[in-house]
PDB file of N, CA and C in Angstrom:
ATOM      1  N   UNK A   1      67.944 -15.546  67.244  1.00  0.00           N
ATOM      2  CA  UNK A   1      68.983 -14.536  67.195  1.00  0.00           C
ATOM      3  C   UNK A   1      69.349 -14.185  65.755  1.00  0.00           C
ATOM      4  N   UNK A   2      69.147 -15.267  64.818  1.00  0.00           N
ATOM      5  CA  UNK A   2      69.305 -14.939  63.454  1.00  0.00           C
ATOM      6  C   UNK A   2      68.891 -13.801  63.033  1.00  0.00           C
ATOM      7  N   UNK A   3      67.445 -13.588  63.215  1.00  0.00           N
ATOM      8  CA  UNK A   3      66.325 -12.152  63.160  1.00  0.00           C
ATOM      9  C   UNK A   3      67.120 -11.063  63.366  1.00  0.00           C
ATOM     10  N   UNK A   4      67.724 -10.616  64.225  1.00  0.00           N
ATOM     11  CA  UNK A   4      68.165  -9.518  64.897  1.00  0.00           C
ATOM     12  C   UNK A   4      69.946  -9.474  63.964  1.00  0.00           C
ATOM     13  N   UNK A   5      70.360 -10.424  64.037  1.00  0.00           N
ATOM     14  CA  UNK A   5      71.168  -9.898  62.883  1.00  0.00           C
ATOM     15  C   UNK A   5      70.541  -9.146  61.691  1.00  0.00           C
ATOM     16  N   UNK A   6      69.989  -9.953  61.129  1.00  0.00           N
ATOM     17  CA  UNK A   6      69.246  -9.266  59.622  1.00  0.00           C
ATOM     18  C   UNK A   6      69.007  -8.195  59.775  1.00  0.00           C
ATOM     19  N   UNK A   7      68.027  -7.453  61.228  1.00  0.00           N
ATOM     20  CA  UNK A   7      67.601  -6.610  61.345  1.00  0.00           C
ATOM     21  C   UNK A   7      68.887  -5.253  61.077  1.00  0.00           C
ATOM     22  N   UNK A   8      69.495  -6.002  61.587  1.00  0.00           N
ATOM     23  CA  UNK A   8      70.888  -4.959  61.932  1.00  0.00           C
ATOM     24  C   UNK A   8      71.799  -4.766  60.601  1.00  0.00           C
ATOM     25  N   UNK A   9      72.079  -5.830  59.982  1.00  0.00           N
ATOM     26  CA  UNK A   9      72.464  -5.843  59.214  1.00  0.00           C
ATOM     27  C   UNK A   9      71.477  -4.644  58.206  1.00  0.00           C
ATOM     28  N   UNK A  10      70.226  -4.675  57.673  1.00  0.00           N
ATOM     29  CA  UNK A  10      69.590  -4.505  56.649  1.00  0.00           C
ATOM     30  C   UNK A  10      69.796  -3.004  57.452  1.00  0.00           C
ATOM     31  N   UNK A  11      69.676  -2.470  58.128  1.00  0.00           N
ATOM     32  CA  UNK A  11      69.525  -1.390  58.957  1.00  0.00           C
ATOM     33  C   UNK A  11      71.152  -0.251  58.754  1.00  0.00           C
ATOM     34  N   UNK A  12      72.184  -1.079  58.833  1.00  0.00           N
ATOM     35  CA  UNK A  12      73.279  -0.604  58.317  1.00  0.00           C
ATOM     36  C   UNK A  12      73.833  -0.474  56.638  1.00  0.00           C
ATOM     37  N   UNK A  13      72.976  -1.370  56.087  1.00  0.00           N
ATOM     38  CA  UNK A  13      72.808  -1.483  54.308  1.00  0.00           C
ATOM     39  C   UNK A  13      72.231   0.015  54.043  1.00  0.00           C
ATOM     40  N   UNK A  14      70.584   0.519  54.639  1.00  0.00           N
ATOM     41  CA  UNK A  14      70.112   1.189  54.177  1.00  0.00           C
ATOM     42  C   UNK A  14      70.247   2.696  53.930  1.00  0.00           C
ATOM     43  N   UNK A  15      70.905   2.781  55.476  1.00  0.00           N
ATOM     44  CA  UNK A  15      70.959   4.105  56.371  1.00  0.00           C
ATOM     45  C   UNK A  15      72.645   4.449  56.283  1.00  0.00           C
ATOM     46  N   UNK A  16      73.730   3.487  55.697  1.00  0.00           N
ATOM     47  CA  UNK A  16      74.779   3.814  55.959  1.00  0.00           C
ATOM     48  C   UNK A  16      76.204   3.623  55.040  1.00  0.00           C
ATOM     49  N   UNK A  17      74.959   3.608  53.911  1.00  0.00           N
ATOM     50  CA  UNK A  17      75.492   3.257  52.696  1.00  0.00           C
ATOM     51  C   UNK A  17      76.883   3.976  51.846  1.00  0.00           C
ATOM     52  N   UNK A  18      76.862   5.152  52.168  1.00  0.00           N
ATOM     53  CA  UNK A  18      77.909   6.348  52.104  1.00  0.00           C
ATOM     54  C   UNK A  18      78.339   7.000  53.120  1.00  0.00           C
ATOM     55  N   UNK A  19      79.047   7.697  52.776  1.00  0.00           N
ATOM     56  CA  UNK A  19      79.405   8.607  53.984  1.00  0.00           C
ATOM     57  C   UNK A  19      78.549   9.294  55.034  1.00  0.00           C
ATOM     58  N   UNK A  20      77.852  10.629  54.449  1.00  0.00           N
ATOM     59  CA  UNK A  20      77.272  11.340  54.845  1.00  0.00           C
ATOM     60  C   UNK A  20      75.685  11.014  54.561  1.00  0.00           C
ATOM     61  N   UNK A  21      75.272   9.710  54.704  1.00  0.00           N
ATOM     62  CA  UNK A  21      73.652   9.509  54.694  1.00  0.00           C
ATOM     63  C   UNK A  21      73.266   9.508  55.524  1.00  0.00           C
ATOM     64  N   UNK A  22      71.975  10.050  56.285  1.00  0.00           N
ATOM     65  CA  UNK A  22      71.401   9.937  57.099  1.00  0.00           C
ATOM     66  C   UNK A  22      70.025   9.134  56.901  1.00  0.00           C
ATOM     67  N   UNK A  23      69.780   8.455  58.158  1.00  0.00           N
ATOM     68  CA  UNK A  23      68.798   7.880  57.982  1.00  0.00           C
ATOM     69  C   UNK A  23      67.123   8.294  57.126  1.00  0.00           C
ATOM     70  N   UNK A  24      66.510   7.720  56.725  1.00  0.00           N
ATOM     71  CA  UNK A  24      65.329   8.355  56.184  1.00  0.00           C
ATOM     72  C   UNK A  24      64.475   8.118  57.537  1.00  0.00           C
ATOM     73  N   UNK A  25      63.397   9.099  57.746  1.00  0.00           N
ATOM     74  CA  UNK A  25      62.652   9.042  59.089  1.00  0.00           C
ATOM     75  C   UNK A  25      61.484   8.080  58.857  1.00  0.00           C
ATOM     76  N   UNK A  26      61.473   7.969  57.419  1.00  0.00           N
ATOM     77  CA  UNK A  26      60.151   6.969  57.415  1.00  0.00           C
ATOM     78  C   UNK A  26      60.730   5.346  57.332  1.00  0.00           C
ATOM     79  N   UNK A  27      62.427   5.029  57.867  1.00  0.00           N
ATOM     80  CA  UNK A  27      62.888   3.699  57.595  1.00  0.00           C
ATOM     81  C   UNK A  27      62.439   4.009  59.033  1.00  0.00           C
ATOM     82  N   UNK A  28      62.862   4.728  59.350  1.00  0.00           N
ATOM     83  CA  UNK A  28      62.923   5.020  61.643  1.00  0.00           C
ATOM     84  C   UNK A  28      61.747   4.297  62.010  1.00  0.00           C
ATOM     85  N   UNK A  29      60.958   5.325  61.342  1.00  0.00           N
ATOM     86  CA  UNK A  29      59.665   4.945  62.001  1.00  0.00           C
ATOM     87  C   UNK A  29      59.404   3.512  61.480  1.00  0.00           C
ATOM     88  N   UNK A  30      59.597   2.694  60.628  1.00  0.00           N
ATOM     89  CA  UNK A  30      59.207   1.199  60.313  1.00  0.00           C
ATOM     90  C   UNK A  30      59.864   0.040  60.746  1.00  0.00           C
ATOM     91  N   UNK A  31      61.013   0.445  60.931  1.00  0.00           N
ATOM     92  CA  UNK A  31      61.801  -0.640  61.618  1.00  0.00           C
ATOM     93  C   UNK A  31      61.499  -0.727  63.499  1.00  0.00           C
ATOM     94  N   UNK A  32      61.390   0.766  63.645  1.00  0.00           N
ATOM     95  CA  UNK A  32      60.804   0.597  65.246  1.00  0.00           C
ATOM     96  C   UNK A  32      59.707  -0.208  65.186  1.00  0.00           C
ATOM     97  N   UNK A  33      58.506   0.413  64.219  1.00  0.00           N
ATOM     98  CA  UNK A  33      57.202  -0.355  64.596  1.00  0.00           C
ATOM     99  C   UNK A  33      57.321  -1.904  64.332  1.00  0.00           C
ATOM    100  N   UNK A  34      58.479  -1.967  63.389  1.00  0.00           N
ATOM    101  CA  UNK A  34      58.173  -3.647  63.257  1.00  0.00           C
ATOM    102  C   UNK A  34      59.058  -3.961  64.892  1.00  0.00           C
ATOM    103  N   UNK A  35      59.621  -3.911  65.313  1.00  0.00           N
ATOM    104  CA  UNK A  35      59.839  -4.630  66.772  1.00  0.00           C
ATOM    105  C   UNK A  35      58.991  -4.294  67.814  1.00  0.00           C
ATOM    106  N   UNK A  36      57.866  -3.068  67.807  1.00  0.00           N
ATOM    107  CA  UNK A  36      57.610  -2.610  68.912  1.00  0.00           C
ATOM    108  C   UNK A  36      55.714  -2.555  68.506  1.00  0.00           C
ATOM    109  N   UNK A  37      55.183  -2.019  67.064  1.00  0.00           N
ATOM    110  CA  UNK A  37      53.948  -1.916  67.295  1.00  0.00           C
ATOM    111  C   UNK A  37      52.944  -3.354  67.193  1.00  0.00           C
ATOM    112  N   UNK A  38      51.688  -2.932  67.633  1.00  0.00           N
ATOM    113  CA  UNK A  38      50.717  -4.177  67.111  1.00  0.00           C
ATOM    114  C   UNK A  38      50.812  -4.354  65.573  1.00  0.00           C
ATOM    115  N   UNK A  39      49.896  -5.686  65.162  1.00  0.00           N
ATOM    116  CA  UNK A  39      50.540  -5.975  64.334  1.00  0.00           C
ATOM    117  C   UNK A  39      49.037  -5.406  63.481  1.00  0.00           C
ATOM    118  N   UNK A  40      48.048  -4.857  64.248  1.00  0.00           N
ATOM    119  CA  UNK A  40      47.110  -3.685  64.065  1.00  0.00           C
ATOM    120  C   UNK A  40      47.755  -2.406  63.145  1.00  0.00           C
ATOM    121  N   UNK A  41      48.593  -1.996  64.335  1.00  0.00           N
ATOM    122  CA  UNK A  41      48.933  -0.705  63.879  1.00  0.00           C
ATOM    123  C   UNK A  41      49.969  -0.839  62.488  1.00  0.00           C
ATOM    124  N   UNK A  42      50.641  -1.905  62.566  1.00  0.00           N
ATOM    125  CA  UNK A  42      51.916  -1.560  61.831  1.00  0.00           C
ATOM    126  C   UNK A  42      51.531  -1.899  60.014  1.00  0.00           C
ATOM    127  N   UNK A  43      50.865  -2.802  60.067  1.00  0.00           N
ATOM    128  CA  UNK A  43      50.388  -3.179  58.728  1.00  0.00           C
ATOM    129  C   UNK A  43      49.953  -1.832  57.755  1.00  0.00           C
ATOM    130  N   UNK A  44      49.125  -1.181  58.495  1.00  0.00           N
ATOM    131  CA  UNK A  44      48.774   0.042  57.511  1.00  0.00           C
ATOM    132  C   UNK A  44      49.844   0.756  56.899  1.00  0.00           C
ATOM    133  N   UNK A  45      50.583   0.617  57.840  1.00  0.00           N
ATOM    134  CA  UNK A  45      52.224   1.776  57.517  1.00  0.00           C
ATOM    135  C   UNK A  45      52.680   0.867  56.733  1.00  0.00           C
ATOM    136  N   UNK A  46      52.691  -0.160  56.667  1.00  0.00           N
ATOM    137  CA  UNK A  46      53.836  -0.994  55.466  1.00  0.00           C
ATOM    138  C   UNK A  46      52.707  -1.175  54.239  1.00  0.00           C
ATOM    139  N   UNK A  47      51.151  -0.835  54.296  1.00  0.00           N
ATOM    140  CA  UNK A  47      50.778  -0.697  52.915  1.00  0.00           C
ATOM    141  C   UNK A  47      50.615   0.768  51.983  1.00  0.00           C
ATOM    142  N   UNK A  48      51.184   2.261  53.237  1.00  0.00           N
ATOM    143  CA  UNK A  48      51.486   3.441  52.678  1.00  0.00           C
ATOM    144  C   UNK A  48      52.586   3.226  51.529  1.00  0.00           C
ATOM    145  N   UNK A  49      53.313   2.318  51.848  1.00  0.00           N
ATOM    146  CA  UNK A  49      54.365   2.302  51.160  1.00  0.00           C
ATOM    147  C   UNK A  49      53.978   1.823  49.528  1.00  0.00           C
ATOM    148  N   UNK A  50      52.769   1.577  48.892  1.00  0.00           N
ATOM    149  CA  UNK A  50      52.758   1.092  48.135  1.00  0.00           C
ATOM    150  C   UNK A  50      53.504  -0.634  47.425  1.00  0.00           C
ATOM    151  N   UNK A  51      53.443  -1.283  48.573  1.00  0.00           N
ATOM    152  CA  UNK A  51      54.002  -2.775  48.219  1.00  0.00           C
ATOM    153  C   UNK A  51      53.019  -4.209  48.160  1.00  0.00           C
ATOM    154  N   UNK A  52      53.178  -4.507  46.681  1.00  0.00           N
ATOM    155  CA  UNK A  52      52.152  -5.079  46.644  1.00  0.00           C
ATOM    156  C   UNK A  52      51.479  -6.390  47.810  1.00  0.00           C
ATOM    157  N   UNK A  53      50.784  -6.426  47.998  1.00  0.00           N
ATOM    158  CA  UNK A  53      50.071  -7.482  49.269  1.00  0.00           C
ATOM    159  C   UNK A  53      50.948  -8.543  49.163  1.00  0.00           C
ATOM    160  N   UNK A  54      51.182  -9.083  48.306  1.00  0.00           N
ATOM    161  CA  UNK A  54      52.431 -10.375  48.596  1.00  0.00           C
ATOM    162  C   UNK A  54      53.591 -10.146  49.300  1.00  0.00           C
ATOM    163  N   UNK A  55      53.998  -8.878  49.254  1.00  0.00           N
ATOM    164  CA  UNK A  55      55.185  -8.571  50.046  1.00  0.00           C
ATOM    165  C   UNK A  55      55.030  -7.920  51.545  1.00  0.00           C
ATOM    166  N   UNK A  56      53.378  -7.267  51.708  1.00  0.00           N
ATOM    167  CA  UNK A  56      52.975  -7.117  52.779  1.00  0.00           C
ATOM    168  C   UNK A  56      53.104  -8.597  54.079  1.00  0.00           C
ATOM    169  N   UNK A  57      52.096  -9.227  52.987  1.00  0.00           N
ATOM    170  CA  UNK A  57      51.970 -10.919  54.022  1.00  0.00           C
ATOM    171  C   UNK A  57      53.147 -10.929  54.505  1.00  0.00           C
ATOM    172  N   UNK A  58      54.089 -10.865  53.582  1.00  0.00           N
ATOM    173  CA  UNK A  58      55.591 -11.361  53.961  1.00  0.00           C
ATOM    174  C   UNK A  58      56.300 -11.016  55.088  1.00  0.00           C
ATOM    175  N   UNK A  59      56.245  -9.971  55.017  1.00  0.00           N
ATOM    176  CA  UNK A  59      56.761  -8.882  55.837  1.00  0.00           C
ATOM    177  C   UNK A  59      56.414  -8.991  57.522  1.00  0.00           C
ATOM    178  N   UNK A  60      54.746  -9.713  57.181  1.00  0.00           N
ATOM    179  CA  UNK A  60      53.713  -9.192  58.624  1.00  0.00           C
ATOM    180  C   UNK A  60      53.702 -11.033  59.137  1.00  0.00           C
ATOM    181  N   UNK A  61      54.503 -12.105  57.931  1.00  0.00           N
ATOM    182  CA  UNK A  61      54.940 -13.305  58.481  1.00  0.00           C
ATOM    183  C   UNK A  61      56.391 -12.938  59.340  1.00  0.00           C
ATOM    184  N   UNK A  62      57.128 -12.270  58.723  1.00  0.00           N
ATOM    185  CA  UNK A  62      58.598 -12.355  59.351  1.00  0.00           C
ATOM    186  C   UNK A  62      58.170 -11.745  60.956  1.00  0.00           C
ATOM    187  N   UNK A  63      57.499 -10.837  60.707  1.00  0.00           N
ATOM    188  CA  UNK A  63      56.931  -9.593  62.104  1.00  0.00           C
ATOM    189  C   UNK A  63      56.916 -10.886  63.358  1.00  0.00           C
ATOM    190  N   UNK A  64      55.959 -12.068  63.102  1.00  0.00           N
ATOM    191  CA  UNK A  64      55.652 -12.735  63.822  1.00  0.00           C
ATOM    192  C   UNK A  64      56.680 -13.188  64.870  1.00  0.00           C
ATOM    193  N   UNK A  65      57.898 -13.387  63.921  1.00  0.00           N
ATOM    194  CA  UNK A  65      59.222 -13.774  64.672  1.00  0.00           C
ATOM    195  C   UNK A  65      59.639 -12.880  65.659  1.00  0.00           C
ATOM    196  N   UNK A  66      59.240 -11.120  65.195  1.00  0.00           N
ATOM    197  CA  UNK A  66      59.722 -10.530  66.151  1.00  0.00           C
ATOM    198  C   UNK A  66      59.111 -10.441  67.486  1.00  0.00           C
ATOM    199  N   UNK A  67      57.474 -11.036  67.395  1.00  0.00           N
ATOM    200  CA  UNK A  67      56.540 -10.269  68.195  1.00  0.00           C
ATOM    201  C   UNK A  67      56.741 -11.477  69.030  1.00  0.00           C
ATOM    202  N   UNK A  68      57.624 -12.703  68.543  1.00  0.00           N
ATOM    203  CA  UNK A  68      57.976 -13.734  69.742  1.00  0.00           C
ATOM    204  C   UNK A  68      59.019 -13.716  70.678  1.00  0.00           C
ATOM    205  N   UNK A  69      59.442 -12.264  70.391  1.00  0.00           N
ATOM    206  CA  UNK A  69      61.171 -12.094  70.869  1.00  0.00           C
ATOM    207  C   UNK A  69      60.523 -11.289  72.617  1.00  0.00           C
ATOM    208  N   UNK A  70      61.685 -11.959  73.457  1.00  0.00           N
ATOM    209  CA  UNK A  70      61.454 -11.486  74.613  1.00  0.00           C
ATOM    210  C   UNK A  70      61.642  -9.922  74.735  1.00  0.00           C
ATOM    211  N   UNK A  71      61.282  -9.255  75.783  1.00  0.00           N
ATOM    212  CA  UNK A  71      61.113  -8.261  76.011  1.00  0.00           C
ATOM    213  C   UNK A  71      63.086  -7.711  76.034  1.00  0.00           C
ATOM    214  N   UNK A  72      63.730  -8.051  76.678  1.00  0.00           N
ATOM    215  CA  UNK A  72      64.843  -8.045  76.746  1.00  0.00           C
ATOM    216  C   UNK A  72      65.789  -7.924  75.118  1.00  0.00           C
ATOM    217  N   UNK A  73      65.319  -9.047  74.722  1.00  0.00           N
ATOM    218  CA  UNK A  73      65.726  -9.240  73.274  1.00  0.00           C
ATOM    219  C   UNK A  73      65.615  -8.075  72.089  1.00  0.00           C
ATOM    220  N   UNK A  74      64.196  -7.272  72.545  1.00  0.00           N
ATOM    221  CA  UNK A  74      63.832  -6.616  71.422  1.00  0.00           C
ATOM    222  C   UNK A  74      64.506  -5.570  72.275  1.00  0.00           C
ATOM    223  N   UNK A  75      64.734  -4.936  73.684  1.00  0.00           N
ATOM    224  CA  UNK A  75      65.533  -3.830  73.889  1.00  0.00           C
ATOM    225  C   UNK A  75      67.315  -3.816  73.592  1.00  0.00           C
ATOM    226  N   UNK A  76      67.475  -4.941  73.566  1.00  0.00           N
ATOM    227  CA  UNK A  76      68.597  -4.619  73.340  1.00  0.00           C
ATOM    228  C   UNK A  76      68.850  -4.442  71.874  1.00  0.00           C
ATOM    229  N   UNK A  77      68.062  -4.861  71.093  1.00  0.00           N
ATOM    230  CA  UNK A  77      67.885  -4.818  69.627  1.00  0.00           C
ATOM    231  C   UNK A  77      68.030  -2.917  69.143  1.00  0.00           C
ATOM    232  N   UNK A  78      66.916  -2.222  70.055  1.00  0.00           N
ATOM    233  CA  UNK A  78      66.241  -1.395  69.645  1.00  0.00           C
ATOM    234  C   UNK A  78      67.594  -0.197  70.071  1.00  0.00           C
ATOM    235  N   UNK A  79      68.089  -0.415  71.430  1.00  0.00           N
ATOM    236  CA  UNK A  79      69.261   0.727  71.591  1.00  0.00           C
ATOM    237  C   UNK A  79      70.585   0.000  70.593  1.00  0.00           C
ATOM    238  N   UNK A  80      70.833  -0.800  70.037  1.00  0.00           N
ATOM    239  CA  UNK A  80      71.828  -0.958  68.912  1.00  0.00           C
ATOM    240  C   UNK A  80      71.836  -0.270  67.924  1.00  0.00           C
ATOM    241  N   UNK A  81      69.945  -0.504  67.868  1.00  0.00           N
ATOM    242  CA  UNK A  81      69.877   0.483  66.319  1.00  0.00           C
ATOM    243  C   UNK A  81      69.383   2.051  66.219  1.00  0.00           C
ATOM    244  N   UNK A  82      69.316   2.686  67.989  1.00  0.00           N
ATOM    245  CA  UNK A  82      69.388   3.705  68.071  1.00  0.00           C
ATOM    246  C   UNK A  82      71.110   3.896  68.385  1.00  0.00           C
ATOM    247  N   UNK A  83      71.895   3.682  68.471  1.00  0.00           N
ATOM    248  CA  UNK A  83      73.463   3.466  68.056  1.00  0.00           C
ATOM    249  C   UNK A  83      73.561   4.082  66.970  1.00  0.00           C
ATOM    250  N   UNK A  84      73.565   3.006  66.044  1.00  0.00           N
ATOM    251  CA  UNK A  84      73.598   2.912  64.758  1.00  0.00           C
ATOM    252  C   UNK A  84      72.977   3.916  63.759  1.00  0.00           C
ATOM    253  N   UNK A  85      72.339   4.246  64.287  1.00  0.00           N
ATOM    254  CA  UNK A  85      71.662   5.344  63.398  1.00  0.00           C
ATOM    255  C   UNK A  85      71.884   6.779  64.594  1.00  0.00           C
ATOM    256  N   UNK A  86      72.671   7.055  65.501  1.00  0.00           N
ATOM    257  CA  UNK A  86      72.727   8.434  65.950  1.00  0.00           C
ATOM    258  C   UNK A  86      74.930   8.515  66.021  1.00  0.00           C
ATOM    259  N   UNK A  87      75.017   7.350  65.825  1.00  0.00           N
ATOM    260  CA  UNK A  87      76.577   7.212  65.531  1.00  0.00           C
ATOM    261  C   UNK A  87      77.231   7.189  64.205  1.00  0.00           C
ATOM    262  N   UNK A  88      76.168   6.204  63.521  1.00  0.00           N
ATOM    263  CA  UNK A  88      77.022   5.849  61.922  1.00  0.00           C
ATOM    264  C   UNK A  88      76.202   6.518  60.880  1.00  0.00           C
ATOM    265  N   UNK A  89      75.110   6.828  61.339  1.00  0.00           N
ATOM    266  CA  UNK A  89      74.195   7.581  60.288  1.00  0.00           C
ATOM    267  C   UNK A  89      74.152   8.927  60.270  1.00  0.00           C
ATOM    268  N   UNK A  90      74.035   9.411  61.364  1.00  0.00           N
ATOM    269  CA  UNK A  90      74.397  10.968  61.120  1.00  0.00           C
ATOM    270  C   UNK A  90      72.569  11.441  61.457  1.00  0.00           C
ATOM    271  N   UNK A  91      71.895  10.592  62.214  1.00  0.00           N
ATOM    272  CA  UNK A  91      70.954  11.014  63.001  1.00  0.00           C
ATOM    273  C   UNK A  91      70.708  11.975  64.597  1.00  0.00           C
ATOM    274  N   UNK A  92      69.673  12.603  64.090  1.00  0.00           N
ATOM    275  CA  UNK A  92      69.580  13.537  65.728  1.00  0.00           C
ATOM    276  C   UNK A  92      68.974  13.298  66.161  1.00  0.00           C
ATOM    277  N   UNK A  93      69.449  12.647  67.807  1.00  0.00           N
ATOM    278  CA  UNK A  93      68.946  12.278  68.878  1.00  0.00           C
ATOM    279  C   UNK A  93      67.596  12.799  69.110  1.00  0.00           C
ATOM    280  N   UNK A  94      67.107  14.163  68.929  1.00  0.00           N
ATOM    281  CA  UNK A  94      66.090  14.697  69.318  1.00  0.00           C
ATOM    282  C   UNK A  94      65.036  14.127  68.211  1.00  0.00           C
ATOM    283  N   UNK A  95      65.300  13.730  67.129  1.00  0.00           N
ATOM    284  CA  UNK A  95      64.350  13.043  66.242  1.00  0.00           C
ATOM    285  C   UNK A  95      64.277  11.608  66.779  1.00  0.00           C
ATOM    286  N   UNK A  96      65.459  10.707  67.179  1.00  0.00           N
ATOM    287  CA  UNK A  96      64.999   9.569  67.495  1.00  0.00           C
ATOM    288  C   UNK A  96      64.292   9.289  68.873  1.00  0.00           C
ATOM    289  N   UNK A  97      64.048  10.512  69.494  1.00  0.00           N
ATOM    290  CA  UNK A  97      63.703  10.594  71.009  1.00  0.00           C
ATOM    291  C   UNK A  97      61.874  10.620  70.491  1.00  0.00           C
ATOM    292  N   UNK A  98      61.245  11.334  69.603  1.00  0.00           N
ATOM    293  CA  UNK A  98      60.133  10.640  69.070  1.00  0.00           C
ATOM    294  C   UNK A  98      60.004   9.456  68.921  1.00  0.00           C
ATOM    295  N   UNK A  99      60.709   8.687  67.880  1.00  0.00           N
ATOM    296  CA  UNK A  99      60.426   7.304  67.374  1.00  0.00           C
ATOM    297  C   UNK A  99      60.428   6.775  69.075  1.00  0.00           C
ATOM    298  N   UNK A 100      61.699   6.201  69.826  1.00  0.00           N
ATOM    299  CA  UNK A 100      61.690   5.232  70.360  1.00  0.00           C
ATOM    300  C   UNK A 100      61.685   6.639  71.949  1.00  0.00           C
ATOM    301  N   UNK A 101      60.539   7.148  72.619  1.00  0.00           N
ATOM    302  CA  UNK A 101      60.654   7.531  73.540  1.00  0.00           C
ATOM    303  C   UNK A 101      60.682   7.105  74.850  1.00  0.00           C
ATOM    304  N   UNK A 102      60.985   5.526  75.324  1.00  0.00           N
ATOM    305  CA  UNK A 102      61.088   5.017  76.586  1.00  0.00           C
ATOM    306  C   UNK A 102      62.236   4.516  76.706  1.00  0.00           C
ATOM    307  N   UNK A 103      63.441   4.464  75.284  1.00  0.00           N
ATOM    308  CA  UNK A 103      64.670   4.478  75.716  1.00  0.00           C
ATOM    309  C   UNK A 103      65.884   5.581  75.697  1.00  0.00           C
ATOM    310  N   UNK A 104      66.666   5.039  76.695  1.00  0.00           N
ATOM    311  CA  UNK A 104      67.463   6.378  76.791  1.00  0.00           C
ATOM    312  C   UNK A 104      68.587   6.518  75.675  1.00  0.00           C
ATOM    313  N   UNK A 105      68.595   7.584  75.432  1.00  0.00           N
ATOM    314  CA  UNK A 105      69.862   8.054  74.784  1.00  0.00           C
ATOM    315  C   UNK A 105      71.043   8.334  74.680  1.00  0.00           C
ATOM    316  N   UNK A 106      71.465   7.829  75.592  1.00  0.00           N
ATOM    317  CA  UNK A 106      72.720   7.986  76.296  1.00  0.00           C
ATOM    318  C   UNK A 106      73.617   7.193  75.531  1.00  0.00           C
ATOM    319  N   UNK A 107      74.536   7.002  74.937  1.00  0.00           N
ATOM    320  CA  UNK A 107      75.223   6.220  74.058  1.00  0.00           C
ATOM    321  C   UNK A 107      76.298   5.465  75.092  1.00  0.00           C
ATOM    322  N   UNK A 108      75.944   4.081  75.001  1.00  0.00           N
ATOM    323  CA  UNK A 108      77.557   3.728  75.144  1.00  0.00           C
ATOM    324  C   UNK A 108      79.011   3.594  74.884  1.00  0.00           C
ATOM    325  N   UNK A 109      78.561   3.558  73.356  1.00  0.00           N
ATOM    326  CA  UNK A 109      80.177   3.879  73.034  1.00  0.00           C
ATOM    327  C   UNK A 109      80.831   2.289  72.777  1.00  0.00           C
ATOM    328  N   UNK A 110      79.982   1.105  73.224  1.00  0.00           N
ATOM    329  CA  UNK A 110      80.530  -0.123  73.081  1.00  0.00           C
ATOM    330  C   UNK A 110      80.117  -0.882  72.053  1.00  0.00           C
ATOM    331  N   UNK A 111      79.362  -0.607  71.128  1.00  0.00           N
ATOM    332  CA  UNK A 111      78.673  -1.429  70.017  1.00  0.00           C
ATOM    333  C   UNK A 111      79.818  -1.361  69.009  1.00  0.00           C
ATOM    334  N   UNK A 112      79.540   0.362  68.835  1.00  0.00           N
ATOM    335  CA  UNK A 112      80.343   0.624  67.497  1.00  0.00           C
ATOM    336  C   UNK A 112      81.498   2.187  67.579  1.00  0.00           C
ATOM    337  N   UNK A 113      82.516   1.645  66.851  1.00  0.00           N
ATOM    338  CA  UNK A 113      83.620   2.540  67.734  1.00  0.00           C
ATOM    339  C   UNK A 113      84.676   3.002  66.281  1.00  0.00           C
TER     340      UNK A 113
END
């Protein structure tokens, strides 16, 4: 459960730093893939970024933790931080309906208020 703090935490550092920031679409897309893609797919995207291979390994060690998280675990993870980024960030739903398209959008209203 530690993991999923951080996640959240680092997720509200990046995207919500001021007032009026909105998320960047290329954090969207990396933080989804790290809970959700293979660990195939996702590596390439974290070496677009230009970071040197030591921080890749790193990155694709922590991944491991996520790719052990139950199915449950990582959804409830994933609509927090579609929350979080269509509540506190100043993101549009219709952009995050790409990134994460098998969850709904429907906000609860109980995370963050």
């Amino acid at each position: 459960m530690r993991l999923s703090l951080t996640v959240l935490l680092v997720t509200l550092a990046l995207c919500c730093y001021e007032a009026h920031g909105i998320a960047c679409p290329a954090l969207v897309n990396e933080l989804s893939g790290f809970l959700w893609k293979p660990d195939a797919l996702y590596r390439p995207e974290l070496e677009l970024f230009g970071a040197p291979p030591e921080a890749v390994e790193a990155k694709m060690e922590v991944k491991q933790c996520a790719n052990d998280m139950s199915l449950k675990t990582k959804t409830l993870l994933t609509k927090a931080l579609v929350e979080i980024l269509v509540k506190k960030c100043g993101s549009e739903e219709t952009t995050l309906k790409t990134q994460f398209p098998d969850f709904s959008l429907e906000l609860s209203g109980s995370v963050f208020k």
